[in-house]
C-alpha atoms as a PDB file:
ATOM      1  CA  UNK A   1     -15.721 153.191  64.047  1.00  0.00           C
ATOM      2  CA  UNK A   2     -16.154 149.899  65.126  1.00  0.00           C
ATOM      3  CA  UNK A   3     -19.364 148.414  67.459  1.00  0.00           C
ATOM      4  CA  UNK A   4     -16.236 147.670  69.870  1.00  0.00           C
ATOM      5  CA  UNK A   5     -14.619 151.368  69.721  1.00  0.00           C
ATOM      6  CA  UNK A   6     -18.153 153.038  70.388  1.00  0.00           C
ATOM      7  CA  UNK A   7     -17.927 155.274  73.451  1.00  0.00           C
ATOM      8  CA  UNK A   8     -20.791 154.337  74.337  1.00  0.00           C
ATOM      9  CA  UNK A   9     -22.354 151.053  75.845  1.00  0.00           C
ATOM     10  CA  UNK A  10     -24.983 148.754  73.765  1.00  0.00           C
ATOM     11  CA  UNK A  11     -27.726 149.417  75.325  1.00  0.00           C
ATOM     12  CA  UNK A  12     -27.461 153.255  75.631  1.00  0.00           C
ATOM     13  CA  UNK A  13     -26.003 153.319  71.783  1.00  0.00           C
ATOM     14  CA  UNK A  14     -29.627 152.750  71.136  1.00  0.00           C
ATOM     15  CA  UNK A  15     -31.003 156.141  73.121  1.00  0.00           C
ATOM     16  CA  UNK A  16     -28.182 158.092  71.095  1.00  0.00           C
ATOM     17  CA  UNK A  17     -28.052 159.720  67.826  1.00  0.00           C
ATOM     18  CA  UNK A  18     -24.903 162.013  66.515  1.00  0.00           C
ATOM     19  CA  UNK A  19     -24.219 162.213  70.583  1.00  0.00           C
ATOM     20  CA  UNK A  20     -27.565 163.262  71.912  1.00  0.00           C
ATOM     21  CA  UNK A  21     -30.415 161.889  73.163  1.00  0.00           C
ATOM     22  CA  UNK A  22     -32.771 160.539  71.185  1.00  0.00           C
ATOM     23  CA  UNK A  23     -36.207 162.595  71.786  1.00  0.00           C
ATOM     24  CA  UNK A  24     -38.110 160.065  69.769  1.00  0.00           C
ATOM     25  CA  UNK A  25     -35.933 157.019  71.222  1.00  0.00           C
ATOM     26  CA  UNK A  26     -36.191 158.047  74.844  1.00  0.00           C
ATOM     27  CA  UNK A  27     -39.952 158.676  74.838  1.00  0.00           C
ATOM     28  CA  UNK A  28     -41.286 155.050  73.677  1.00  0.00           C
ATOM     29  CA  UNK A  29     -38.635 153.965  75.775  1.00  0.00           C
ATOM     30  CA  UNK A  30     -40.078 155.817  78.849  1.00  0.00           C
ATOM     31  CA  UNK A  31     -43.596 154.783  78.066  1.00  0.00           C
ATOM     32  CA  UNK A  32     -43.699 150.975  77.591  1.00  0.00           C
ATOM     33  CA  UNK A  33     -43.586 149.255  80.606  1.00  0.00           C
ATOM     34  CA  UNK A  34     -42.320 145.929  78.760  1.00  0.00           C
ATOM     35  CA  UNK A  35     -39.368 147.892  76.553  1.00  0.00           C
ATOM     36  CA  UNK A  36     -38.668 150.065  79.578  1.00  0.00           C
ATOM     37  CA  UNK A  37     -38.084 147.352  81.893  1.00  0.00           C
ATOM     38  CA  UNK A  38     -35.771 145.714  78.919  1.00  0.00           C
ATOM     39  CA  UNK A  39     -34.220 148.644  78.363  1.00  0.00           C
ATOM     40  CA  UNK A  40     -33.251 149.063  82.360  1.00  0.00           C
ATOM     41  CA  UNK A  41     -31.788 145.244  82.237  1.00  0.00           C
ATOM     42  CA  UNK A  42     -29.777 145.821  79.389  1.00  0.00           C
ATOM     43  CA  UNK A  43     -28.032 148.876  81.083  1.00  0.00           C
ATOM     44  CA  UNK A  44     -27.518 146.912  83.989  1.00  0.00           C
ATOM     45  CA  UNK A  45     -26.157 144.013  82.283  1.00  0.00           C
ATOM     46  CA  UNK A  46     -23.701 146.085  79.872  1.00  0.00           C
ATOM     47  CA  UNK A  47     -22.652 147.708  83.713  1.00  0.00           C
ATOM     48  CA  UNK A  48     -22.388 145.305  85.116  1.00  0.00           C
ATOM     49  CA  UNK A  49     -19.511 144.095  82.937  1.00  0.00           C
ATOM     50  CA  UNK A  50     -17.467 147.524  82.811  1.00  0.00           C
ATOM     51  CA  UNK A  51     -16.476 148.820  86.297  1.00  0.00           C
ATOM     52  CA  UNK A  52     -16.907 152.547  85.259  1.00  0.00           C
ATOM     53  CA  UNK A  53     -20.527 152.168  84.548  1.00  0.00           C
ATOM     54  CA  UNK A  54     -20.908 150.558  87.680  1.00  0.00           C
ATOM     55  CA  UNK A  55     -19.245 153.557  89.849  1.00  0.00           C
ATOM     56  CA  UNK A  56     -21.485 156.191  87.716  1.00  0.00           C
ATOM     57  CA  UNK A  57     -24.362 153.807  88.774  1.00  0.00           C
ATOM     58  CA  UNK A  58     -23.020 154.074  92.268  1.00  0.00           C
ATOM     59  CA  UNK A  59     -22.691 157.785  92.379  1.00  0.00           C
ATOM     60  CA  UNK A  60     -26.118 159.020  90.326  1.00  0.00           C
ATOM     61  CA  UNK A  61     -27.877 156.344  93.315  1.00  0.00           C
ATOM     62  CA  UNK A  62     -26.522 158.231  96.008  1.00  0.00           C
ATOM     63  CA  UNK A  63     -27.267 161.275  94.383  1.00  0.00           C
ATOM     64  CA  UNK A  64     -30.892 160.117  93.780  1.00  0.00           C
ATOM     65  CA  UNK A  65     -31.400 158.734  97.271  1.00  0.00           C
ATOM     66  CA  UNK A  66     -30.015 162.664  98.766  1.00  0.00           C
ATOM     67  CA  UNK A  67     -33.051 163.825  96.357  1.00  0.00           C
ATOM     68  CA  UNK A  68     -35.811 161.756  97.519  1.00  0.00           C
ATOM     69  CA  UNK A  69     -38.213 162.626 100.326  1.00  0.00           C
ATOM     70  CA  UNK A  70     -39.741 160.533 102.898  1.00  0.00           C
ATOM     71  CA  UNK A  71     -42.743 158.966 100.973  1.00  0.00           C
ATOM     72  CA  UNK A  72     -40.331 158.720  97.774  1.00  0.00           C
ATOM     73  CA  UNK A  73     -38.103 155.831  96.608  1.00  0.00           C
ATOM     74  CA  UNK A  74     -36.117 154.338  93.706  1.00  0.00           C
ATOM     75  CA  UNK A  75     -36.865 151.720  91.500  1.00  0.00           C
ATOM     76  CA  UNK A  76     -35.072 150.174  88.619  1.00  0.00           C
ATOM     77  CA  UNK A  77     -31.253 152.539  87.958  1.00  0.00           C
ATOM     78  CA  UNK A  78     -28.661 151.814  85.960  1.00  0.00           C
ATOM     79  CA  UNK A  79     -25.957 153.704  84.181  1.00  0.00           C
ATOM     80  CA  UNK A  80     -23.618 153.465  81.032  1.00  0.00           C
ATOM     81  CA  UNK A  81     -21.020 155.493  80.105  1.00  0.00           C
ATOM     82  CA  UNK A  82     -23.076 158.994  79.446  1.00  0.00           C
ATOM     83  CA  UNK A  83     -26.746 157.769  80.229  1.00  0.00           C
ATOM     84  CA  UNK A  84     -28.520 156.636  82.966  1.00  0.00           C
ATOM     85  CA  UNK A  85     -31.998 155.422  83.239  1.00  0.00           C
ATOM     86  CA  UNK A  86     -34.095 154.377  85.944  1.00  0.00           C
ATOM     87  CA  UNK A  87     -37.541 155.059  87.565  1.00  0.00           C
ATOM     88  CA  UNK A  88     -38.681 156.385  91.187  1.00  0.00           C
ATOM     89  CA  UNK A  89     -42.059 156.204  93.068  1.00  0.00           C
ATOM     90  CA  UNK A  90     -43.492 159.258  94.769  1.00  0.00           C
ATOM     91  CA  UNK A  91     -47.215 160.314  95.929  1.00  0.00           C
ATOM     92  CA  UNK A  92     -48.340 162.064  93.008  1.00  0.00           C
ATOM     93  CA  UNK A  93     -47.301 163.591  88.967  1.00  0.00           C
ATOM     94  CA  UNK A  94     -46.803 166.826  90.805  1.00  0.00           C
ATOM     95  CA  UNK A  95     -44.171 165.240  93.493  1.00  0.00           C
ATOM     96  CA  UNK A  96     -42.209 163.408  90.680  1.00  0.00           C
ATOM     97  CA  UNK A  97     -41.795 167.185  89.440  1.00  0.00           C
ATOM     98  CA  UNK A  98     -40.693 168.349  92.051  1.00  0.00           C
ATOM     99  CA  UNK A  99     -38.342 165.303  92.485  1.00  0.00           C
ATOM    100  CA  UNK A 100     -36.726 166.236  89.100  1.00  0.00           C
ATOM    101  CA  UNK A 101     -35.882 169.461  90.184  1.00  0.00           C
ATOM    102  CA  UNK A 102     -34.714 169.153  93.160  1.00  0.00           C
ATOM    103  CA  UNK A 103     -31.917 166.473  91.432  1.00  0.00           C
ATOM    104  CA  UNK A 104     -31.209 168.493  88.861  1.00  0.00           C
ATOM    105  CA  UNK A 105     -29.970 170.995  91.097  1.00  0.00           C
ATOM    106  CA  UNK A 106     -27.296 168.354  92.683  1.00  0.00           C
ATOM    107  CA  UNK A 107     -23.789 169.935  91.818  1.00  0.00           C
ATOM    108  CA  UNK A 108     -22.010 166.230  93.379  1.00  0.00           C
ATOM    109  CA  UNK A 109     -24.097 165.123  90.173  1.00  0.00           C
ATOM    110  CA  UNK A 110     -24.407 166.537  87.077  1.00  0.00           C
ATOM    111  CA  UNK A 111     -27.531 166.349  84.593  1.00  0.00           C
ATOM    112  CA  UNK A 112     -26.579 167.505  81.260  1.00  0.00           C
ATOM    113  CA  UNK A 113     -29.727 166.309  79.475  1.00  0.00           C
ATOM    114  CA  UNK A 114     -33.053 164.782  80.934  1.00  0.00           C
ATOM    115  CA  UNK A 115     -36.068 163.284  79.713  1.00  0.00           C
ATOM    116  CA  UNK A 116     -39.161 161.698  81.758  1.00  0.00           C
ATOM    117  CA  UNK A 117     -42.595 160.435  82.652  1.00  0.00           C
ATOM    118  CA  UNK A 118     -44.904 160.131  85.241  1.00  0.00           C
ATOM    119  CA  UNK A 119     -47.634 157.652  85.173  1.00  0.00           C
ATOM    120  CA  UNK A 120     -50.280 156.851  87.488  1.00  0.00           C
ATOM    121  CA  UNK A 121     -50.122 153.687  89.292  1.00  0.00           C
ATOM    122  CA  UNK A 122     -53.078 153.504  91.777  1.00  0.00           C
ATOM    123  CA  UNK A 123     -54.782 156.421  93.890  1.00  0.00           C
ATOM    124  CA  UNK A 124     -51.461 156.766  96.065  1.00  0.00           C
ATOM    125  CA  UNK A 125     -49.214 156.361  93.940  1.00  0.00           C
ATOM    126  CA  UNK A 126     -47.228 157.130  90.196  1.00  0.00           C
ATOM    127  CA  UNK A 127     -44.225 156.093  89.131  1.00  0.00           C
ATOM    128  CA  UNK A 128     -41.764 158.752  87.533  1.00  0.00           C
ATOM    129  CA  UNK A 129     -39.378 157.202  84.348  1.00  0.00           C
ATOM    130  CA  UNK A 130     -36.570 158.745  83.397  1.00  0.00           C
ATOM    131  CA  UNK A 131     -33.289 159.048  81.353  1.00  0.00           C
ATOM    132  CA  UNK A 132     -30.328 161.576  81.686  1.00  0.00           C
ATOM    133  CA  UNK A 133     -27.012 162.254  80.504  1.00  0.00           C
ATOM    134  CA  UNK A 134     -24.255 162.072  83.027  1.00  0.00           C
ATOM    135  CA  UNK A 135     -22.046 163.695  79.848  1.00  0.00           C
ATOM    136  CA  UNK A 136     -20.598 167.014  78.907  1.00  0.00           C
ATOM    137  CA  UNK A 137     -20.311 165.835  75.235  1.00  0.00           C
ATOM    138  CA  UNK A 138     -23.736 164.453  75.550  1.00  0.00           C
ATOM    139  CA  UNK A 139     -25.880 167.245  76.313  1.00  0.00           C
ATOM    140  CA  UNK A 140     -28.389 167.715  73.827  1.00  0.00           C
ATOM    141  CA  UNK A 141     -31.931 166.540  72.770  1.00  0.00           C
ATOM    142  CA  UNK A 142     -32.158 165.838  69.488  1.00  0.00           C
ATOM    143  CA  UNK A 143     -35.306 165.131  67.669  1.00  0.00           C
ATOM    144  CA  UNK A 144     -36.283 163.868  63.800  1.00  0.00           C
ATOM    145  CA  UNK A 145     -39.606 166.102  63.581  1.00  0.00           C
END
């Protein structure tokens, strides 16, 4: 298959492996603030050039705003085709937790795999990074250990 019959977008190719998500891929994505931040442009940019990544980046950010609570919000979000990746700010490691539950239980929008971090950003607040799969045929974690 060709780079131009992948089924996937550029920048989420690189978070993929055999259809999954990358455990190993995901995680240094999630903690580097400089390849994070990268990694969230070039899923916006590959969006922003294919309307169906753009609607999937318009549903999952309703679906993310229904989740958050008063003293939460979202950051950087963008989708491809079967991942999404993005980042939200809440109070505390424990209220980023509880964030990711209470998404994951959104039936409008479905999780099928999800990986994240929470890291501290002052005394009031941490910032929760994450990556999911918005795709049936992309639901599992794999990992090279």
């Amino acid at each position: 298959m060709s780079a131009g019959d992948s089924p996937y977008l550029a920048a989420e190719s690189a978070m993929l492996q055999d259809g999954a998500l990358s455990v190993e891929q995901s995680d240094a994505i999630l903690a580097s603030d400089k390849v994070f931040e990268k990694t969230v442009r070039a899923f916006a940019d590959d969006a922003g050039k294919r309307p169906e990544a753009q609607d999937l980046t318009a549903h999952y950010r309703q679906a993310i705003a229904r989740s958050l609570g008063k003293d939460e919000s979202l950051g950087e979000f963008a989708c491809g085709y079967s991942l999404c990746i993005g980042s939200v700010r809440t109070r505390s490691a424990e209220a980023y937790e509880a964030w990711t539950e209470k998404f994951g239980l959104d039936a409008a929008a479905p999780t099928y795999s999800f990986s994240g971090l929470s890291k501290k950003l002052d005394q009031r607040n941490h910032e929760g990074r994450f990556v999911f799969s918005t795709d049936p045929a992309a639901r599992s974690m794999i990992t090279n250990q």
